[in-house]
Protein backbone atom coordinates (compact mmCIF):
# COMPACT_ATOMS: atom_id res chain seq x y z
CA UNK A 1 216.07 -34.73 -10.94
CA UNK A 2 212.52 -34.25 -9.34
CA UNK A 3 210.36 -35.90 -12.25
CA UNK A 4 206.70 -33.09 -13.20
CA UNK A 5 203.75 -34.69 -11.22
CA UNK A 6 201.31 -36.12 -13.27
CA UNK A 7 198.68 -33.74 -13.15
CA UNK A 8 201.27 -30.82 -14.48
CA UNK A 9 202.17 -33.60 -17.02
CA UNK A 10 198.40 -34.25 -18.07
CA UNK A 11 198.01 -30.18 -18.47
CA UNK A 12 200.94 -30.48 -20.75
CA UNK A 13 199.26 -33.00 -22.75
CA UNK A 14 195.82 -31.21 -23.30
CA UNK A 15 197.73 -27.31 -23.90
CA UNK A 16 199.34 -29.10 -26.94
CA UNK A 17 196.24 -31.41 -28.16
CA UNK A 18 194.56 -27.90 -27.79
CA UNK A 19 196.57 -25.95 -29.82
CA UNK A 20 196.35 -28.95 -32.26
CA UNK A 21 192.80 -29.07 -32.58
CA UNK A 22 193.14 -25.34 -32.93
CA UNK A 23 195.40 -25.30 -36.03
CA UNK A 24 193.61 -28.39 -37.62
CA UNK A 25 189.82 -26.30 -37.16
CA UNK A 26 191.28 -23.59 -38.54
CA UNK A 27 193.07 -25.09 -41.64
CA UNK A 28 190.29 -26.93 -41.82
CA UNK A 29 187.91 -23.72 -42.36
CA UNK A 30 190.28 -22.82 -44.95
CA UNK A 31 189.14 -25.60 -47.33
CA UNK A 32 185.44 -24.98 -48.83
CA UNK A 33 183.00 -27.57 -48.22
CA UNK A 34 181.39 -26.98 -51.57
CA UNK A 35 182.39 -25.86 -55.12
CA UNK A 36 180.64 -24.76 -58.53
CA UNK A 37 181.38 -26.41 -61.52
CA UNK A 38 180.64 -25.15 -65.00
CA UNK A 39 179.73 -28.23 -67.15
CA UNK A 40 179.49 -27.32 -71.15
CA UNK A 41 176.82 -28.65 -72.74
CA UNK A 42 176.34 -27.24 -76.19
CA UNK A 43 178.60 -25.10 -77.98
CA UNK A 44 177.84 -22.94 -81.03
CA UNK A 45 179.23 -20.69 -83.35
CA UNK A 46 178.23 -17.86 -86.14
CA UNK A 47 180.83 -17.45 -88.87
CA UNK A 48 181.14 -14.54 -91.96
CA UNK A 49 183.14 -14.95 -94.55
CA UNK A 50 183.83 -11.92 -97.37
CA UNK A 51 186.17 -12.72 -100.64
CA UNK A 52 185.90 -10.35 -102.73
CA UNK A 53 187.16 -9.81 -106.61
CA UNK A 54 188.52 -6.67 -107.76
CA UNK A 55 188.33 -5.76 -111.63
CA UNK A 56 191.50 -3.60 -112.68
CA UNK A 57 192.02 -0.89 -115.09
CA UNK A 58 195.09 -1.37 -117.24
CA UNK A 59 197.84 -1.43 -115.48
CA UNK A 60 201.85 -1.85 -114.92
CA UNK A 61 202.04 -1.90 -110.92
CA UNK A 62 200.49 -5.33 -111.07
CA UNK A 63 201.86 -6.70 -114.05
CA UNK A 64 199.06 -6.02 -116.55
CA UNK A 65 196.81 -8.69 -114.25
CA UNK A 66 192.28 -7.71 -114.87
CA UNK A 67 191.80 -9.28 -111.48
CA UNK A 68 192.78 -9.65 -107.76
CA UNK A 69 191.47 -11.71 -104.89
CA UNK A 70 192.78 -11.24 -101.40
CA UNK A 71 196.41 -11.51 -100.35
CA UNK A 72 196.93 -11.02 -104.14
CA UNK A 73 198.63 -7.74 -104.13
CA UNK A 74 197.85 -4.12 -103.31
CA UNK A 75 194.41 -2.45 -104.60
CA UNK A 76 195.48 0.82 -105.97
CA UNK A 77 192.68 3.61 -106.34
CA UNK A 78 193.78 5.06 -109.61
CA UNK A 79 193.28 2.00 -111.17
CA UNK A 80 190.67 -0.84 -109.44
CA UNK A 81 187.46 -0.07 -111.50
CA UNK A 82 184.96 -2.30 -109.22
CA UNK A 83 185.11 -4.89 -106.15
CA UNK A 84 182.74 -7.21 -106.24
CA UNK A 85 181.98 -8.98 -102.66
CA UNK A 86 180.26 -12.16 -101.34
CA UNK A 87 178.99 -12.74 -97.77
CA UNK A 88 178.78 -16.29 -96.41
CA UNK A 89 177.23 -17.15 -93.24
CA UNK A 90 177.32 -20.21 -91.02
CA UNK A 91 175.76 -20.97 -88.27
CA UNK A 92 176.93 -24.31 -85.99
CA UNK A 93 176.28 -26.08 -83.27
CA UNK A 94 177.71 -29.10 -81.51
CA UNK A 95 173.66 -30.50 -81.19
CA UNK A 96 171.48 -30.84 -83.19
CA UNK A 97 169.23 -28.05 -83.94
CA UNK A 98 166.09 -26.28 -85.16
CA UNK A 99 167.09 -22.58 -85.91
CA UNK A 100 165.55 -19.61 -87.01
CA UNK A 101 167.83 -17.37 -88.92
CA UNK A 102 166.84 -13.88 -89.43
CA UNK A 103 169.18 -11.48 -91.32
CA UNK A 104 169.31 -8.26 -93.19
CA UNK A 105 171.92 -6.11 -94.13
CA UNK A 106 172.25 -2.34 -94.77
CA UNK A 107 175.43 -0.86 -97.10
CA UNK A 108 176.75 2.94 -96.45
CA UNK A 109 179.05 4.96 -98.03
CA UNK A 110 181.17 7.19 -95.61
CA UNK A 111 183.44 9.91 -94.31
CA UNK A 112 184.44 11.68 -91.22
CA UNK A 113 181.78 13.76 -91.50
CA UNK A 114 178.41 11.63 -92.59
CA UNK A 115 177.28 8.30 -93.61
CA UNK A 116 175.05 7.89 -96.55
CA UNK A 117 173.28 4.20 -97.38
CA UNK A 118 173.63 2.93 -100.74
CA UNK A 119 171.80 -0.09 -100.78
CA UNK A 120 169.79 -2.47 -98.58
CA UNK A 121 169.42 -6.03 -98.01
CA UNK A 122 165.60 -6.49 -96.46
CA UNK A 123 164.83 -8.23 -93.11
CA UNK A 124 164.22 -12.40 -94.25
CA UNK A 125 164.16 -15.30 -92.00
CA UNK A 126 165.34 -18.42 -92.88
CA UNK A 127 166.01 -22.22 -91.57
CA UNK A 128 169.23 -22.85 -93.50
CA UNK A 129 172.20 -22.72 -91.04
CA UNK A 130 174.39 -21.52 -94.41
CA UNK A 131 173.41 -18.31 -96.01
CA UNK A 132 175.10 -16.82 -99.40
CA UNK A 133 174.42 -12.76 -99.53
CA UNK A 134 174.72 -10.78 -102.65
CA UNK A 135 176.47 -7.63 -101.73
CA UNK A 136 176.47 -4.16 -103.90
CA UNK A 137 179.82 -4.21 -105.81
CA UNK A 138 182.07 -1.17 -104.91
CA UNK A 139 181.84 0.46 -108.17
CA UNK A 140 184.41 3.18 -107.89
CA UNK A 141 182.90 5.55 -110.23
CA UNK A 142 179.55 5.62 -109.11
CA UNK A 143 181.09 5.84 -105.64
CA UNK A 144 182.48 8.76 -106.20
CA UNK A 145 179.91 10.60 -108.14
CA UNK A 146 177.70 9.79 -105.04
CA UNK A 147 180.20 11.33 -102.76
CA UNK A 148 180.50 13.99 -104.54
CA UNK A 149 176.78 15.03 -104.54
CA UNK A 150 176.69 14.73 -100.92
CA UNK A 151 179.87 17.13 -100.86
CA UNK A 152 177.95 19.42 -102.73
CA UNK A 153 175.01 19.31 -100.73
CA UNK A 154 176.46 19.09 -97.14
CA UNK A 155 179.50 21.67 -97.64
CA UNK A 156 181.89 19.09 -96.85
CA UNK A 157 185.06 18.13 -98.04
CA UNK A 158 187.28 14.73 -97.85
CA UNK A 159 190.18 13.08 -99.70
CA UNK A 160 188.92 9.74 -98.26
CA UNK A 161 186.15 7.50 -98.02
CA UNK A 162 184.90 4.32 -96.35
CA UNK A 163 182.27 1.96 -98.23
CA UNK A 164 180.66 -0.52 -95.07
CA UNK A 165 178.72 -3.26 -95.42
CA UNK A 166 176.47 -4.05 -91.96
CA UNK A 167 174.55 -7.05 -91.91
CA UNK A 168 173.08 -8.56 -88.86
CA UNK A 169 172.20 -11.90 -88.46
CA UNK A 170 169.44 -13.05 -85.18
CA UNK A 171 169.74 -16.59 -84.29
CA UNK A 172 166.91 -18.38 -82.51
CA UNK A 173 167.78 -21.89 -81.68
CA UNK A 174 166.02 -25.07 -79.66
CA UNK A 175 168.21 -27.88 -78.86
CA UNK A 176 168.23 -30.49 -75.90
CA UNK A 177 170.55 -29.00 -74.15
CA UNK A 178 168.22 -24.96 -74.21
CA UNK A 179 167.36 -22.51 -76.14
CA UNK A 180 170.08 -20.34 -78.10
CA UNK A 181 169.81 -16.67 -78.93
CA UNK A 182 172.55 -14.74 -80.76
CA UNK A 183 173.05 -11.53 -82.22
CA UNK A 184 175.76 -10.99 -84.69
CA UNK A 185 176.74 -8.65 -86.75
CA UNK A 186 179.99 -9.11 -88.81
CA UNK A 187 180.50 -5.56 -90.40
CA UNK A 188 183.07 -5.31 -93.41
CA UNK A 189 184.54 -1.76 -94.06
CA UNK A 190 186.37 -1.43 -97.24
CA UNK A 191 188.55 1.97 -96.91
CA UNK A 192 190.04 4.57 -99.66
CA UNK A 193 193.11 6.27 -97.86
CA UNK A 194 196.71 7.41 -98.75
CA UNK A 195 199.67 5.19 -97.00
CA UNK A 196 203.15 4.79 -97.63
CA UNK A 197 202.17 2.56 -100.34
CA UNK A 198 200.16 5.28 -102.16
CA UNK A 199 196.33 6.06 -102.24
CA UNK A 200 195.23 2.31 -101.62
CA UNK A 201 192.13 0.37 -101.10
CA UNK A 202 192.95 -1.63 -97.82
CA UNK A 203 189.58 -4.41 -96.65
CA UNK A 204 189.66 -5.87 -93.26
CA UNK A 205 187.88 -8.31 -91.05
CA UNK A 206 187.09 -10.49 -93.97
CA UNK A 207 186.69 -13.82 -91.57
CA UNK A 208 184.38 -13.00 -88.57
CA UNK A 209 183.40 -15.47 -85.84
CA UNK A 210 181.48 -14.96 -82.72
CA UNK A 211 181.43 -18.02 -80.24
CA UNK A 212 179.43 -19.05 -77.47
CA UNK A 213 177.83 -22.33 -75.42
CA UNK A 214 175.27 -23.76 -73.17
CA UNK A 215 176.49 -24.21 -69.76
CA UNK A 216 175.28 -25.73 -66.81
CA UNK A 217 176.61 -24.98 -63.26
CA UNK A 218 177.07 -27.97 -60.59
CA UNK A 219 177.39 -27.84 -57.19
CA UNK A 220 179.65 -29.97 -55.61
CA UNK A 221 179.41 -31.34 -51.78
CA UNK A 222 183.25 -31.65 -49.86
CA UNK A 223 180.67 -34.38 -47.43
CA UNK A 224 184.93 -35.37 -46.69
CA UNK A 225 185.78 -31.68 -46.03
CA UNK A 226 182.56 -31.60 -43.79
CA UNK A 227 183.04 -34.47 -42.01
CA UNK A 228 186.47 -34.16 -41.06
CA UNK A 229 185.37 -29.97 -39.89
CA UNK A 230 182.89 -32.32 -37.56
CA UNK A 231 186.07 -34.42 -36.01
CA UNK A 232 188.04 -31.32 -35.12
CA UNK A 233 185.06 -29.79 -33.44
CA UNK A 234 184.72 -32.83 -30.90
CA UNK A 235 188.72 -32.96 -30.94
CA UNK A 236 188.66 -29.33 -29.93
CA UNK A 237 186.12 -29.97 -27.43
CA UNK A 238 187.81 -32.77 -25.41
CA UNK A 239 190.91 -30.90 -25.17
CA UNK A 240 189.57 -28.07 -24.65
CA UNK A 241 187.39 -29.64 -21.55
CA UNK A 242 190.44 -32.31 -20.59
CA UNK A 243 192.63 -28.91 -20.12
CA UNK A 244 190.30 -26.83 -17.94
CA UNK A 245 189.48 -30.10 -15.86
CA UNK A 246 193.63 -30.99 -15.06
CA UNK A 247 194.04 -26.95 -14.59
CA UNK A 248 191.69 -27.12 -11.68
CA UNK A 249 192.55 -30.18 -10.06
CA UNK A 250 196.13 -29.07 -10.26
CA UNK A 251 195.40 -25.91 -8.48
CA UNK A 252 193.11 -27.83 -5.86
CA UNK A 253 195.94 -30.43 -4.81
CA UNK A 254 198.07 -27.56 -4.55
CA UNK A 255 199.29 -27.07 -0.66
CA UNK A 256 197.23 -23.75 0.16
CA UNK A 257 200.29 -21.05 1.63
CA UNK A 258 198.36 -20.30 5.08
CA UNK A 259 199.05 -17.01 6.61
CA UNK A 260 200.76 -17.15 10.54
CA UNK A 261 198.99 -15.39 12.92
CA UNK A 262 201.87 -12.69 13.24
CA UNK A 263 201.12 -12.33 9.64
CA UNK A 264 197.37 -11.95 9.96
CA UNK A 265 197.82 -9.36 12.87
CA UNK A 266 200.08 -7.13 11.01
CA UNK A 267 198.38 -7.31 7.74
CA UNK A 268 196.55 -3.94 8.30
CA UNK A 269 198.70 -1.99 9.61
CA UNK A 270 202.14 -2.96 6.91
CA UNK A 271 201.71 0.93 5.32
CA UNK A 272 202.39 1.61 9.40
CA UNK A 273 205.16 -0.59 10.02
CA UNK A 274 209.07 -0.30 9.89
CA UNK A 275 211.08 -3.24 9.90
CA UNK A 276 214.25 -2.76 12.31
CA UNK A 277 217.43 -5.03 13.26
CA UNK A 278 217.57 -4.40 16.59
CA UNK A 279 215.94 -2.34 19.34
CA UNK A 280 217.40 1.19 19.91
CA UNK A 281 218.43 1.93 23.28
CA UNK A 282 215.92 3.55 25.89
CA UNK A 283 217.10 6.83 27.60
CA UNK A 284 216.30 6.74 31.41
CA UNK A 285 214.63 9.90 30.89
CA UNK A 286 212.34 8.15 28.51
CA UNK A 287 208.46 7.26 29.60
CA UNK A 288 207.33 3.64 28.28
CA UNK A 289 203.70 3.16 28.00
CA UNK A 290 202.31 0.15 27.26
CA UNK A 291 198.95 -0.15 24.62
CA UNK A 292 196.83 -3.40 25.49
CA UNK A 293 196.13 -3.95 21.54
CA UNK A 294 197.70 -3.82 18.10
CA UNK A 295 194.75 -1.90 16.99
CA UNK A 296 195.44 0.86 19.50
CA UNK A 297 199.16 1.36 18.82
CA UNK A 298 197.79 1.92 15.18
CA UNK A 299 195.51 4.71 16.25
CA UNK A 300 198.38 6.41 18.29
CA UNK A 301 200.75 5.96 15.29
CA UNK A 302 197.87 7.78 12.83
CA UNK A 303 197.31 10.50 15.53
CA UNK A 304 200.98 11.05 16.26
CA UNK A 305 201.82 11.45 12.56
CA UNK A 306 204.95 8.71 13.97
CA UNK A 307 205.40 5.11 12.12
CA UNK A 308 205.57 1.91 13.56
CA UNK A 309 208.78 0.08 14.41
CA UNK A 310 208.99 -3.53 14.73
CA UNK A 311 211.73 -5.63 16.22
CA UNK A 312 211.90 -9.30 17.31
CA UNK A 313 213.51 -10.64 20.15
CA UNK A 314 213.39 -14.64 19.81
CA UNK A 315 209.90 -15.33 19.91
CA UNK A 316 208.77 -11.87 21.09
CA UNK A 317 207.21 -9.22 18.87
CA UNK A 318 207.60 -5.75 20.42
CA UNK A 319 206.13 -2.75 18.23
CA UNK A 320 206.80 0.65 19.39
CA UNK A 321 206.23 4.16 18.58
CA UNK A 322 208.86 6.88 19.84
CA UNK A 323 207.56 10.46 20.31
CA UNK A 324 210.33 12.26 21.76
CA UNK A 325 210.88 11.16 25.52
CA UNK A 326 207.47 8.81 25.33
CA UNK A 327 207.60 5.17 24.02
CA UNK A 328 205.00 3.47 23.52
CA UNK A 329 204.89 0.36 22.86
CA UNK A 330 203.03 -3.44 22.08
CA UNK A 331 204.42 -6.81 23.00
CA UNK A 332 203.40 -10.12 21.60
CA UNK A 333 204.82 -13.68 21.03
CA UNK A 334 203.95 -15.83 18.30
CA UNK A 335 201.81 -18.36 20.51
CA UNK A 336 200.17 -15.35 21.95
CA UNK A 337 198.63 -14.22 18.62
């Protein structure tokens, strides 16, 4: 078995380190040379907390009990008298701090169809971090007589009710990591509906926390990543260079296929030419004229609207073109041309 030559084997070599260095750029390109990295530096929190205490009428559905706090039992209508609620507020922070704490607070008594305020807690800024509010007790009578004089006055007309208390707390914070700022407002809505369970008193949201930090955001250099992008890049190039250079001296030490001079002669003239076994026989009747050049017969062949026929005879060439009883005709050996 003939064994490649060693050029064909060196443009082996540098099509498959190309199509390496090829795959590696591109996987390469695939990884990022840099990523962002979120670093936490301070965290910090605001925190309301409602309890409440609600003062019963007389009662059997509780078991004669004057009181209930929360997760105690169901607060019927018909017989809690007053809720009395307390607001606690904390502010922390995982650094130390200087805040300024500015709250106020604003309580409304509602329906589907307007909101009313009952009472108000005025703006007040303070350094503590822990803040104690007093909050109107839902007095159920005087609720009611309230609602009713808006009824009166508005037209309106509603089986239930909603008693809200809003506060809002600002936060303005220094600390060595920034500055915070936070807004928070924990509302409380205490609402007087019918459920399965009867006409009930249901209060949610009673623990409120809204959380947030101080972040930073790092950068970070892949000089690896970049590095190694760098490598495939001359990689790429020396393949790519090594496989264009053993290409063309492969195709230079080729043998060039030279043309013979039949070849050459008849080149122009192949749409013209038939290819035949043997030479036909001649009629005596039949005028032979001979053309001095292949360039001639061609003409004669275009004018005559006749092709070409070639036959060989050893080393002779003879090309001929029959037009009825007239031959002519153009001999030529392989030396001559």
């Amino acid at each position: 078995m003939k064994k490649p030559s060693k050029k064909l084997v060196l443009i082996i070599f540098f099509t498959v380190s190309t199509l390496i260095s090829i795959i590696v750029t591109y996987t390469l390109h695939q990884i990022p040379t840099q990523e962002t990295k979120t670093n936490t530096l301070c965290t910090y929190s605001s925190t309301a907390t409602y309890d409440y205490t609600a003062t019963l009428e007389p009662n059997m559905i509780n078991d004669n009990r004057t009181t209930l706090k929360p997760n105690e039992g169901t607060l019927y209508v018909a017989v809690t008298k007053q809720i009395d609620i307390t607001l606690t507020y904390t502010f922390q922070a995982t650094l130390p701090t200087n805040a300024e704490i500015t709250y106020s607070a604003i309580q409304s008594l509602k329906t589907a169809a307007w909101q009313h305020p009952v009472a108000r807690i005025p703006q007040t800024t303070t350094n503590q971090t822990q803040i104690q509010l007093a909050v109107l007790p839902f007095n159920k009578t005087e609720l009611e007589a309230t609602k009713k004089q808006i009824e009166t006055e508005t037209g309106t007309s509603s089986n239930t009710y909603a008693f809200e208390m809003a506060p809002t707390f600002i936060v303005n914070a220094n600390t060595s990591a920034g500055s915070i700022h936070q807004t928070f407002t924990p509302t409380l809505t205490i609402d007087l509906e019918r459920t399965d369970e009867g006409y009930v008193i249901t209060i949610d949201s009673l623990q409120q926390t809204k959380a947030n930090a101080i972040t930073e955001d790092q950068t970070i250099i892949h000089s690896e990543t970049i590095n190694q992008r760098y490598a495939s890049y001359v990689f790429l190039a020396i393949s790519t260079a090594g496989l264009g250079f053993s290409i063309y001296f492969f195709k230079k030490g080729r043998p060039t296929t030279r043309k013979s001079p039949l070849e050459k002669l008849i080149a122009p003239y192949k749409d013209l030419i038939i290819e035949a076994k043997e030479s036909p026989k001649i009629p005596q009747e039949t005028t032979i004229i001979d053309i001095e050049s292949m360039e001639e017969l061609a003409k004669t062949s275009e004018i005559l609207a006749r092709p070409m026929i070639h036959t060989k005879n050893g080393k002779e060439h003879t090309f001929y073109i029959i037009d009825s009883n007239t031959r002519y005709q153009y001999k030529t050996t392989e030396e001559q041309t």
